[in-house]
N, C-alpha and C. Protein backbone atom coordinates (compact mmCIF):
# COMPACT_ATOMS: atom_id res chain seq x y z
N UNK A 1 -37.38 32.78 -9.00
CA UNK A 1 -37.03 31.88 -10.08
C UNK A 1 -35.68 32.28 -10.66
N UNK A 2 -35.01 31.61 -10.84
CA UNK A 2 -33.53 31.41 -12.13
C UNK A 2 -34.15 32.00 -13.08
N UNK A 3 -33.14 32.82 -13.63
CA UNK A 3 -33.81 32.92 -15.22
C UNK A 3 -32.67 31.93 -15.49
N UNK A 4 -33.11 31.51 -17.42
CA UNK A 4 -31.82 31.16 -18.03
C UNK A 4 -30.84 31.65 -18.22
N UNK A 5 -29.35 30.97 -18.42
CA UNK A 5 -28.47 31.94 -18.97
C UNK A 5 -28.41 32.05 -20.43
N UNK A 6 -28.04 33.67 -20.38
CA UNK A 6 -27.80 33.81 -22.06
C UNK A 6 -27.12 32.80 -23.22
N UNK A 7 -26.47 32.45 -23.32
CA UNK A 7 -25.97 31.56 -23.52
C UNK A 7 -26.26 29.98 -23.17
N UNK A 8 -26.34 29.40 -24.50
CA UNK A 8 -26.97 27.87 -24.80
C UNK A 8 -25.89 26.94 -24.37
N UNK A 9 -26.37 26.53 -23.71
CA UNK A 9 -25.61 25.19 -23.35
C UNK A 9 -24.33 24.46 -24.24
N UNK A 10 -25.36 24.63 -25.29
CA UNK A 10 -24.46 23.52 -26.57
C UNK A 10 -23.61 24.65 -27.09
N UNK A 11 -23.74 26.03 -26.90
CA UNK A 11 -23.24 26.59 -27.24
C UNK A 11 -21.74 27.12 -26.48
N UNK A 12 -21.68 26.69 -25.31
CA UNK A 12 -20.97 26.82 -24.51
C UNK A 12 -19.88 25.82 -24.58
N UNK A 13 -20.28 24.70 -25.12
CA UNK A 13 -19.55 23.36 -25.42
C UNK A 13 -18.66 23.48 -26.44
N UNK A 14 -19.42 23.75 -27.56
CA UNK A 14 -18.66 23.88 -28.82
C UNK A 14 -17.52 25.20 -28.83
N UNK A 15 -17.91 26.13 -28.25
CA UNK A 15 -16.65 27.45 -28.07
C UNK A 15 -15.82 26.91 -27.31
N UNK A 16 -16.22 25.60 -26.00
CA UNK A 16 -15.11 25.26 -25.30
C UNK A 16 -14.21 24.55 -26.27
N UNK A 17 -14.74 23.37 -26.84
CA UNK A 17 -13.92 22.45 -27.83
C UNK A 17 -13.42 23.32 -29.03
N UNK A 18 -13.75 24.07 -29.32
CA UNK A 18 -13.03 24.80 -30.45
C UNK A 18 -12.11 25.55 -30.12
N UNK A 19 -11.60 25.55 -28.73
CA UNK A 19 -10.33 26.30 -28.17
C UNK A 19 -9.33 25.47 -28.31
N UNK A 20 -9.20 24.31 -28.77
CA UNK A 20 -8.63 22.88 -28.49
C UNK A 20 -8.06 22.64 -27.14
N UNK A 21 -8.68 22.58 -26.07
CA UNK A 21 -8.34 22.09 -24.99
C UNK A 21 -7.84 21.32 -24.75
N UNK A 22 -6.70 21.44 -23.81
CA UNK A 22 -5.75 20.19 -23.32
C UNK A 22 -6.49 19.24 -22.44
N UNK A 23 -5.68 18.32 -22.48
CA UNK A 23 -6.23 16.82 -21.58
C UNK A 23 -7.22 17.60 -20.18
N UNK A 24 -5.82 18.17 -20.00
CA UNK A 24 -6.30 18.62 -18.22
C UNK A 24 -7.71 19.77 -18.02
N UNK A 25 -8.02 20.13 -19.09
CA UNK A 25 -9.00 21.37 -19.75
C UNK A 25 -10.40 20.56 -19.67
N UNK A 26 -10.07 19.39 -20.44
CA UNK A 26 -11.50 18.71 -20.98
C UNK A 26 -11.83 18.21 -19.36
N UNK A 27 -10.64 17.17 -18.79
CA UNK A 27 -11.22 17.02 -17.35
C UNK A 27 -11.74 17.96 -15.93
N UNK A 28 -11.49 19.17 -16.15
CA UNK A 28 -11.87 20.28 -15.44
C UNK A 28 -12.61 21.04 -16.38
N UNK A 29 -13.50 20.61 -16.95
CA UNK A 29 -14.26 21.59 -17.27
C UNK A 29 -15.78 21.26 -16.62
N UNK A 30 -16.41 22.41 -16.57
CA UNK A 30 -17.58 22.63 -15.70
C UNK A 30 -18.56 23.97 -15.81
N UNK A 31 -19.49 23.62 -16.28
CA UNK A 31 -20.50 24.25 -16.27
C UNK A 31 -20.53 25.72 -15.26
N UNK A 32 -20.51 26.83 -15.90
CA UNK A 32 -20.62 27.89 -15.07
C UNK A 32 -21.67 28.31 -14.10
N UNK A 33 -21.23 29.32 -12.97
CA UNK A 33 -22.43 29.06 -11.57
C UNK A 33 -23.94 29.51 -12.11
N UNK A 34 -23.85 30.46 -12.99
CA UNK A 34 -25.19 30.47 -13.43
C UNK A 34 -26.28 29.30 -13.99
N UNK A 35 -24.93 28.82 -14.93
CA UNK A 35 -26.20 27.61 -15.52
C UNK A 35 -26.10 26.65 -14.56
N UNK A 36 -25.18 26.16 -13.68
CA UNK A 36 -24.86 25.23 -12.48
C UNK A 36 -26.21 25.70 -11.36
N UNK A 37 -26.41 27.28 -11.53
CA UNK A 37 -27.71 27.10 -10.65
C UNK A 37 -29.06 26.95 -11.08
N UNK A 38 -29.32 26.87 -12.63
CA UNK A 38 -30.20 27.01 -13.52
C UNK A 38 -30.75 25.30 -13.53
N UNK A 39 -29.76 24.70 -13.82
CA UNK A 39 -30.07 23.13 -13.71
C UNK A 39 -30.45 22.78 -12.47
N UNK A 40 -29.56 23.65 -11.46
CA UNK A 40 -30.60 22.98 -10.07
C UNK A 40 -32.01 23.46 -9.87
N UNK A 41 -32.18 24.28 -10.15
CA UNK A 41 -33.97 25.15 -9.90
C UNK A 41 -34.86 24.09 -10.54
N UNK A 42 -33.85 23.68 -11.89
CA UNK A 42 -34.89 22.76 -12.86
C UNK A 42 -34.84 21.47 -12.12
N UNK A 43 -33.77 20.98 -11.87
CA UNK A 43 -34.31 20.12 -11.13
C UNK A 43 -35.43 20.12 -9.49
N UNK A 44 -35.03 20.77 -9.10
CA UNK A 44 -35.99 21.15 -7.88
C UNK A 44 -37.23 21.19 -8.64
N UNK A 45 -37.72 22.24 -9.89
CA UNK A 45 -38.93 22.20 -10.07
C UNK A 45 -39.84 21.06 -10.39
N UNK A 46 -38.72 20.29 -11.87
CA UNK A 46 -38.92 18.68 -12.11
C UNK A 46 -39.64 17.99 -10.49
N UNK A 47 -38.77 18.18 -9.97
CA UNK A 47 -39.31 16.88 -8.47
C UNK A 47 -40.87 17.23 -7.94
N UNK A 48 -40.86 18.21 -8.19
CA UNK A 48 -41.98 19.14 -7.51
C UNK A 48 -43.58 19.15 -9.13
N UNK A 49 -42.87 18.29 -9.83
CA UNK A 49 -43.78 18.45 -11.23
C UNK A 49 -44.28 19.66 -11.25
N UNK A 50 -43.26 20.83 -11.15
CA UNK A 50 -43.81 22.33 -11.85
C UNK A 50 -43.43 22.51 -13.39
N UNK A 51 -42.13 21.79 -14.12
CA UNK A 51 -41.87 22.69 -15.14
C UNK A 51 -42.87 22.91 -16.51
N UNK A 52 -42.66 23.82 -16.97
CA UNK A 52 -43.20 24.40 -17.89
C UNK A 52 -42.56 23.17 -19.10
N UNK A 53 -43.90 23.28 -20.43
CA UNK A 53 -42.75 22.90 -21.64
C UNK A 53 -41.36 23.19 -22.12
N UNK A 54 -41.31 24.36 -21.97
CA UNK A 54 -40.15 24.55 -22.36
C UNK A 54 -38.85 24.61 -21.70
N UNK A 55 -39.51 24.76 -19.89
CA UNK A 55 -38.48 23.98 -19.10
C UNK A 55 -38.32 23.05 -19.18
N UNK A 56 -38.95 21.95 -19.53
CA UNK A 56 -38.88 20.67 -19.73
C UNK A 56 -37.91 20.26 -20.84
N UNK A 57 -37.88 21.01 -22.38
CA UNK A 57 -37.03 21.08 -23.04
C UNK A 57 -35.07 21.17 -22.87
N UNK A 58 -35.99 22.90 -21.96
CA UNK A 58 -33.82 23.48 -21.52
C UNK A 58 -33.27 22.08 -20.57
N UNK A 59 -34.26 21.45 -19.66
CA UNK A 59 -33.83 20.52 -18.65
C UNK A 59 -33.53 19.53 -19.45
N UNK A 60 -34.11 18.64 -20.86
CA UNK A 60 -33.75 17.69 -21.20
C UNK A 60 -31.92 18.22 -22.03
N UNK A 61 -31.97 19.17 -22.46
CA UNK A 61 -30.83 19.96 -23.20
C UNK A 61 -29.42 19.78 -21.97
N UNK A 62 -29.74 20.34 -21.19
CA UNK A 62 -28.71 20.10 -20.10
C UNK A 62 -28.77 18.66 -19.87
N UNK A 63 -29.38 17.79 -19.62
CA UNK A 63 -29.33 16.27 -19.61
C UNK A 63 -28.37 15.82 -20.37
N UNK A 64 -28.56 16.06 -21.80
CA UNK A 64 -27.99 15.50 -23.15
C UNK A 64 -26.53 15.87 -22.96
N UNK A 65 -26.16 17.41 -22.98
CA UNK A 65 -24.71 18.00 -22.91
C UNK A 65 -23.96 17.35 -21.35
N UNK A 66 -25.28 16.87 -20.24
CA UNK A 66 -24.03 16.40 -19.08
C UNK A 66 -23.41 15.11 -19.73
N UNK A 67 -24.52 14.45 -20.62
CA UNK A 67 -24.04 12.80 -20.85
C UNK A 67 -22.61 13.17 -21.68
N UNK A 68 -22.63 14.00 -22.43
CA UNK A 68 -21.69 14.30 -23.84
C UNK A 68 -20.79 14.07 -23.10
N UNK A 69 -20.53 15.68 -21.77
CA UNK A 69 -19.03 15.68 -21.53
C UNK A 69 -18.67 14.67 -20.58
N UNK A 70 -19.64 14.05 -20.24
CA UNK A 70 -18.94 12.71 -19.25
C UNK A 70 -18.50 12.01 -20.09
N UNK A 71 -18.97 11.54 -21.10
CA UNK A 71 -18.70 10.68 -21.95
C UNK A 71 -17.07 10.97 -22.51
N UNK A 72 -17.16 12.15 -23.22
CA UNK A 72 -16.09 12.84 -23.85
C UNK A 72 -14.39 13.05 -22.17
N UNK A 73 -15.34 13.46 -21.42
CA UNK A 73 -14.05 13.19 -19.93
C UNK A 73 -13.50 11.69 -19.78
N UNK A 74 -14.81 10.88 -19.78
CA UNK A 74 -14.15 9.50 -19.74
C UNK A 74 -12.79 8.84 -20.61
N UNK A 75 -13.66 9.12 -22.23
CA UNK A 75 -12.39 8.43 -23.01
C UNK A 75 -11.08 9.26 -23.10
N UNK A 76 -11.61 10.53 -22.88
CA UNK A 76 -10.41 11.38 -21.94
C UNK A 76 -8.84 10.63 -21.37
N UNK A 77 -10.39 10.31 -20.25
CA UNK A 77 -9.28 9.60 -18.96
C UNK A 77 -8.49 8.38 -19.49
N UNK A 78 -9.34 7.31 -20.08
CA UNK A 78 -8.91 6.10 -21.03
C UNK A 78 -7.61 6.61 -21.57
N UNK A 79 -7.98 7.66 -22.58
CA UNK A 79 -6.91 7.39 -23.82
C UNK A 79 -5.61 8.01 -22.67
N UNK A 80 -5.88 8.76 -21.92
CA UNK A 80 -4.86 9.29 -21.27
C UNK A 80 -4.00 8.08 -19.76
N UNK A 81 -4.73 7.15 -20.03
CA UNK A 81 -3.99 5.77 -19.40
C UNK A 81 -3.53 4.74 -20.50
N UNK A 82 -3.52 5.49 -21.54
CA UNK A 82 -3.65 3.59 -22.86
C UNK A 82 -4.60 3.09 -22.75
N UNK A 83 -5.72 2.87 -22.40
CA UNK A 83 -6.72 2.20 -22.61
C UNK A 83 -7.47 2.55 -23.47
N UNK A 84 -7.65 2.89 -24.19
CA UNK A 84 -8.37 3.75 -25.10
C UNK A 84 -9.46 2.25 -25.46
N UNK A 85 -10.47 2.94 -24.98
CA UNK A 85 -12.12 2.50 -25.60
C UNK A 85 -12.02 2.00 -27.29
């Protein structure tokens, strides 16, 4: 099994954005290999209907923070063509 990583997700987000990252920062940013392998186990387990409650929790947590930074990459990309949303 994965353990988790030390470090919270959301917590990883907010130290990123509080660095004020440039354009090119926010679009390359990416989840580190630990938690990158942490979300896959969860998902593997999800398919397999093993997780625990509280895997079920960390898995919905990583859900929420992928939507954020897609979201946050997108108008990214927008404002960085003029299009801004």
């Amino acid at each position: 099994m994965i353990k988790a990583p030390a470090q919270d997700v959301f917590c990883l987000i907010t130290d990123f954005l509080a660095s004020d990252p440039t354009d090119a920062d926010l679009l390359a940013f990416a989840l580190p290999d630990d938690m990158q392998a942490r979300v896959s186990y969860l998902l593997e387990q999800n398919r397999e209907a093993e997780l625990t409650c509280e895997e079920r929790h960390e898995l919905d947590d990583y859900i929420r923070a992928n939507r954020m930074i897609t979201t946050l990459k997108i108008k990214t990309e927008l404002r960085m063509r003029g299009l801004e949303a």
